[in-house]
Protein backbone atom coordinates (compact mmCIF):
# COMPACT_ATOMS: atom_id res chain seq x y z
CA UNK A 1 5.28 26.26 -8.01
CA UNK A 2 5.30 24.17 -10.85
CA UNK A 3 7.89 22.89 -13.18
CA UNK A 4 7.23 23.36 -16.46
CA UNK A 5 8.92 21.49 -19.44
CA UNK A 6 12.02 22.48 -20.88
CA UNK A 7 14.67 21.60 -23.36
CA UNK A 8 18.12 23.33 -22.06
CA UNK A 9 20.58 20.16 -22.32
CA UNK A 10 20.82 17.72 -24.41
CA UNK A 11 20.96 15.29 -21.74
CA UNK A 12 17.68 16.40 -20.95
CA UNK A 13 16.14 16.24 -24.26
CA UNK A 14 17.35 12.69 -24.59
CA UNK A 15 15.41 11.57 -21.24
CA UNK A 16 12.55 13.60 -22.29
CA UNK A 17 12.28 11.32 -25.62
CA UNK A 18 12.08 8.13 -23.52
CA UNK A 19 8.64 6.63 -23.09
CA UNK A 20 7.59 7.16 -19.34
CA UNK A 21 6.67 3.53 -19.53
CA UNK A 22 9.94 2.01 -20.43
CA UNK A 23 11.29 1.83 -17.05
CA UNK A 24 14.37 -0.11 -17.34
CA UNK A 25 15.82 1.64 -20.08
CA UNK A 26 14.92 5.51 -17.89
CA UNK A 27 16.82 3.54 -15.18
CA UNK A 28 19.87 2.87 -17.52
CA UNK A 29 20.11 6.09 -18.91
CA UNK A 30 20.07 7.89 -15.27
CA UNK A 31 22.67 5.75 -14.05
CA UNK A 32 24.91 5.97 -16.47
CA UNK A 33 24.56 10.21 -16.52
CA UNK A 34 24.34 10.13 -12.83
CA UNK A 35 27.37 12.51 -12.20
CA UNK A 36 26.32 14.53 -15.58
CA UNK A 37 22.71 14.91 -13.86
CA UNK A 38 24.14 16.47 -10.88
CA UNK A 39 24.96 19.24 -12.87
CA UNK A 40 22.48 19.90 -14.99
CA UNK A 41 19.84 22.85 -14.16
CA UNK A 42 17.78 22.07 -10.51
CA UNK A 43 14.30 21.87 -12.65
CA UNK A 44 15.94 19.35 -15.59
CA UNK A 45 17.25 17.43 -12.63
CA UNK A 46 14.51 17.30 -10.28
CA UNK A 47 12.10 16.11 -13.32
CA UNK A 48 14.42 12.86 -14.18
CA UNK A 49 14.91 12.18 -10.84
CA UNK A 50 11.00 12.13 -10.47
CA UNK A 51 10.73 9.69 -13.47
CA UNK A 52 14.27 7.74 -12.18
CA UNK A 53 12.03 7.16 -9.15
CA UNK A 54 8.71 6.05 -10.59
CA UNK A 55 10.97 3.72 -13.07
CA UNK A 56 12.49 2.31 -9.82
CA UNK A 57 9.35 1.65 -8.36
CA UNK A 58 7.50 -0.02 -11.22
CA UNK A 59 10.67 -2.17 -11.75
CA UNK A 60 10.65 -3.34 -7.72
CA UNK A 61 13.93 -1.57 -6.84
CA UNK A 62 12.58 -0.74 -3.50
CA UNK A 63 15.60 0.33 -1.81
CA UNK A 64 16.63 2.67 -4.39
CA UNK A 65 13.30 3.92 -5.26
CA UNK A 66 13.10 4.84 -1.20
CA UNK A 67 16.47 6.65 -1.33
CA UNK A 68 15.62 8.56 -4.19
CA UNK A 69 12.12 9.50 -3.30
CA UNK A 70 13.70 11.01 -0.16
CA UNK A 71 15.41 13.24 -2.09
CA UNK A 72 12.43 14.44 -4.41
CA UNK A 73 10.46 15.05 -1.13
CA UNK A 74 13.21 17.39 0.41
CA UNK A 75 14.06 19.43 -2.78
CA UNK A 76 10.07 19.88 -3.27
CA UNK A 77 9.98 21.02 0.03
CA UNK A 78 12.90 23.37 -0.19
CA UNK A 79 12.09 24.92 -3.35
CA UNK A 80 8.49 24.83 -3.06
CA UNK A 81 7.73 23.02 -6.49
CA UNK A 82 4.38 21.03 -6.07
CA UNK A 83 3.62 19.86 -9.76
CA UNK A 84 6.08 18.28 -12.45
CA UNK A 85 4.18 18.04 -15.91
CA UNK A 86 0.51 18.42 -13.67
CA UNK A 87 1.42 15.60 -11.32
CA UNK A 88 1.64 16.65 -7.54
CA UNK A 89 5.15 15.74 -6.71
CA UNK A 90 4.38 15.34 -2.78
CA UNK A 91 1.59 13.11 -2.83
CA UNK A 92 2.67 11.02 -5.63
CA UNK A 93 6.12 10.60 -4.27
CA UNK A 94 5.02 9.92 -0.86
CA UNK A 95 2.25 7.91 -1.60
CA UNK A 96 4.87 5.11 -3.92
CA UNK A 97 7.54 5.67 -1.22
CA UNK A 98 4.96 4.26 1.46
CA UNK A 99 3.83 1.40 -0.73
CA UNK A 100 7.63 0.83 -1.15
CA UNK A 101 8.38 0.63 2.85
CA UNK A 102 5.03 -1.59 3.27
CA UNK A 103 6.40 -4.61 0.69
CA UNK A 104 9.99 -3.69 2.74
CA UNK A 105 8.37 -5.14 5.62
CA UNK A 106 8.88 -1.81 7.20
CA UNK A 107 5.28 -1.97 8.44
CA UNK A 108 5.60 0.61 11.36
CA UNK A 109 7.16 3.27 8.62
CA UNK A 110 4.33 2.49 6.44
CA UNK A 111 1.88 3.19 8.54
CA UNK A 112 2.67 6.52 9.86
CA UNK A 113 3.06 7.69 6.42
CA UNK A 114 0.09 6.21 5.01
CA UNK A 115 -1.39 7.95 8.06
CA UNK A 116 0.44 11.38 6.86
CA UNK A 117 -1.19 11.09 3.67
CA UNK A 118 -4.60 10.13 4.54
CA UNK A 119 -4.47 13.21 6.89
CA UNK A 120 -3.36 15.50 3.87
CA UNK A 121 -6.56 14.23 1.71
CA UNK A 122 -8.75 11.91 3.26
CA UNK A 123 -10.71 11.90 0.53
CA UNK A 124 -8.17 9.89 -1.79
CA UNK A 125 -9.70 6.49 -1.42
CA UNK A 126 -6.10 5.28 -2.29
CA UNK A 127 -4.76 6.37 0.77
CA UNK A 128 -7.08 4.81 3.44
CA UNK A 129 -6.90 1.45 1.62
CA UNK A 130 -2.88 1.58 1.73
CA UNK A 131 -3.51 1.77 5.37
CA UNK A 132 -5.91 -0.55 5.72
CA UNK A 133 -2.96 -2.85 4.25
CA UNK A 134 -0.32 -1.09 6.71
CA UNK A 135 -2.85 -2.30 9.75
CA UNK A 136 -3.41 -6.08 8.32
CA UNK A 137 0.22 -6.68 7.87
CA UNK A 138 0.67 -5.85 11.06
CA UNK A 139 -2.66 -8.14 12.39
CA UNK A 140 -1.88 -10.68 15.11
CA UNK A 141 -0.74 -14.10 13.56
CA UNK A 142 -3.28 -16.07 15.12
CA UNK A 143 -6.28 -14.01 13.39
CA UNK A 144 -4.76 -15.67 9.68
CA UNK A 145 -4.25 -19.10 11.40
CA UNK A 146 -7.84 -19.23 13.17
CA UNK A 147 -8.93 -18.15 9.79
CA UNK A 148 -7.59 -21.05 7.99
CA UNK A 149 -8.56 -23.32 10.46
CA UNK A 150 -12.24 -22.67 10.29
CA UNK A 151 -11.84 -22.77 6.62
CA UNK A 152 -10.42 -26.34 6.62
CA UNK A 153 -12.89 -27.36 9.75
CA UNK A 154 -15.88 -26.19 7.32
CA UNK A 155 -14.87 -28.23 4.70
CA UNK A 156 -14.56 -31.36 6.88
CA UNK A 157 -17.75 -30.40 8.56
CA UNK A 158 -19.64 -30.57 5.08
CA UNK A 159 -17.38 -33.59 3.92
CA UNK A 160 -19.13 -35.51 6.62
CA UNK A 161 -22.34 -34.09 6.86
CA UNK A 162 -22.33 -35.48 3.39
CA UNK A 163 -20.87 -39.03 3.80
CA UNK A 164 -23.04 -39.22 6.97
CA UNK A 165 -26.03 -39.02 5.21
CA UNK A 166 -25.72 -42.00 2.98
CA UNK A 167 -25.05 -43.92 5.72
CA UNK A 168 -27.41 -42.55 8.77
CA UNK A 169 -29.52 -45.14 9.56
CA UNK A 170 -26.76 -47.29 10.47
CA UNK A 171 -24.83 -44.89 12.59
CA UNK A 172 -25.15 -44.13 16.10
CA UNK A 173 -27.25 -41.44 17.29
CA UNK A 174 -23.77 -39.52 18.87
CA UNK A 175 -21.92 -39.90 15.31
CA UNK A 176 -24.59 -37.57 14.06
CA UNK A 177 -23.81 -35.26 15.79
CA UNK A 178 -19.99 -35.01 14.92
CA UNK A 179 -20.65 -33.56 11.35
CA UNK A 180 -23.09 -30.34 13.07
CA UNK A 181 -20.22 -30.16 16.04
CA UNK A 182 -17.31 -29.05 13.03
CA UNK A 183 -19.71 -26.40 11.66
CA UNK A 184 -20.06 -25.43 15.13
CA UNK A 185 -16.63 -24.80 15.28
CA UNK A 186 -16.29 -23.22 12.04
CA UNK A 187 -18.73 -20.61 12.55
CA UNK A 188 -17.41 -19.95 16.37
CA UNK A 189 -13.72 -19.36 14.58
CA UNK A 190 -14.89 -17.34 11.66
CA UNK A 191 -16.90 -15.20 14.51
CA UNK A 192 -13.84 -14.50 16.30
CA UNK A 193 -12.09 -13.83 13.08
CA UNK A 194 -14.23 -11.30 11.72
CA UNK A 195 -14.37 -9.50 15.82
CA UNK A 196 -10.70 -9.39 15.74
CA UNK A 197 -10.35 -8.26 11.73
CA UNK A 198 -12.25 -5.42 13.29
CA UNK A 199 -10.80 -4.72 16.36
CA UNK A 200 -7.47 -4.50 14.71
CA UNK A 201 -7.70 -3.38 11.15
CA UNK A 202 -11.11 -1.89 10.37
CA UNK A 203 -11.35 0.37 13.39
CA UNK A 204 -8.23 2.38 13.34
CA UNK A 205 -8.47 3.18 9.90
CA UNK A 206 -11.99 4.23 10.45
CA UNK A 207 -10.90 6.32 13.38
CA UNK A 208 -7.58 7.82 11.80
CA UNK A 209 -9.90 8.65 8.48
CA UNK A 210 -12.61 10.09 11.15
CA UNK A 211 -9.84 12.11 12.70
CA UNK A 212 -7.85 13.72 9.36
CA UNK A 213 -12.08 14.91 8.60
CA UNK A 214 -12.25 16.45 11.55
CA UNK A 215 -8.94 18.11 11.39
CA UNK A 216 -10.08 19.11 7.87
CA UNK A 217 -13.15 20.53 8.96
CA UNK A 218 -11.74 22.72 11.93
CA UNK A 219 -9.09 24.16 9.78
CA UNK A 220 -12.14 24.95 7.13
CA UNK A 221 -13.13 27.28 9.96
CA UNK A 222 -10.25 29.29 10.98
């Protein structure tokens, strides 16, 4: 089902004649004919809420955007409406409400529905990189710290590989090797870095995104 425009109240028609992109003043306008809203035709409804909840989102109001997005994803379900003006509500909804628990800090929320969606379409490149971003918020803390540290250790490393060469042929042979022991280090960390980036982030999106194909391509055959 989709719900197509229409211009029964006047409430309606003066939400309608807001530009999409002027999110603060959509907010305003919903709040203040929240009650009125409730009792306006489900289809007129349904459509500002969609566009109260995309407002909310653009404008950071997380919390709120979450709440209402809830409700968009029930009703849709209930009455079986999948498009509003050619955008599928589900998706769209779902796919903002998941970004919206991710910069929460709800990471563990995030990721199940980012998994959801990537195992509705798998083929939306949006979805596997929200998980991807689910999976490295949720990384071990010592992958980001080893990280910096080899960073910092390179820079040393070629600090004094550089100083020590001005002044090699009147250093000892050991101090030589101080400079070549940092980079050492460096690439050792960086190693481990890029194992454990892997192990923890690259791998279970690969195998959750390998897993919604398969599912995709056994129900192709039934």
């Amino acid at each position: 089902m989709s719900i197509k425009y229409s211009e029964q109240s006047r409430i309606f028609r003066d939400f309608r004649s807001i530009p999409y992109s002027d999110y603060y003043y959509l907010i305003r306008f919903y709040e203040q004919y929240y009650q009125d809203i409730d009792h306006l035709p489900f289809d007129e409804g349904l459509i500002m809420s969609y566009y109260y909840a995309n407002a909310l989102f653009e404008t950071q109001e997380y919390d709120t955007h979450i709440e209402t997005s809830n409700y968009i994803l029930e009703q849709s379900i209930i009455n079986n409406v999948r498009y509003i003006d050619g955008e599928d509500v589900y998706m769209t909804v779902l796919h903002k409400k998941t970004y919206a628990h991710l910069k929460l800090g709800e990471i563990e929320t995030a990721q199940k529905l980012a998994t959801q969606l990537v195992r509705l379409d798998e083929k939306n490149h949006f979805y596997p990189i929200l998980l991807r971003q689910c999976f490295l918020a949720k990384r071990p803390s010592w992958i980001s710290s080893l990280l910096k540290m080899s960073a910092v250790t390179t820079v040393i490393g070629a600090i004094v590989t550089i100083i020590f060469s001005s002044f090699y042929q009147s250093l000892p042979e050991l101090t030589i090797v101080i400079p070549y022991a940092l980079l050492l280090v460096a690439m050792v960390g960086l190693f481990v870095t890029a194992i454990a980036y892997y192990k923890h982030i690259i791998a279970p999106v690969r195998q959750i995104l390998k897993q919604a194909q398969i599912d995709k391509a056994n129900s192709g055959k039934l």
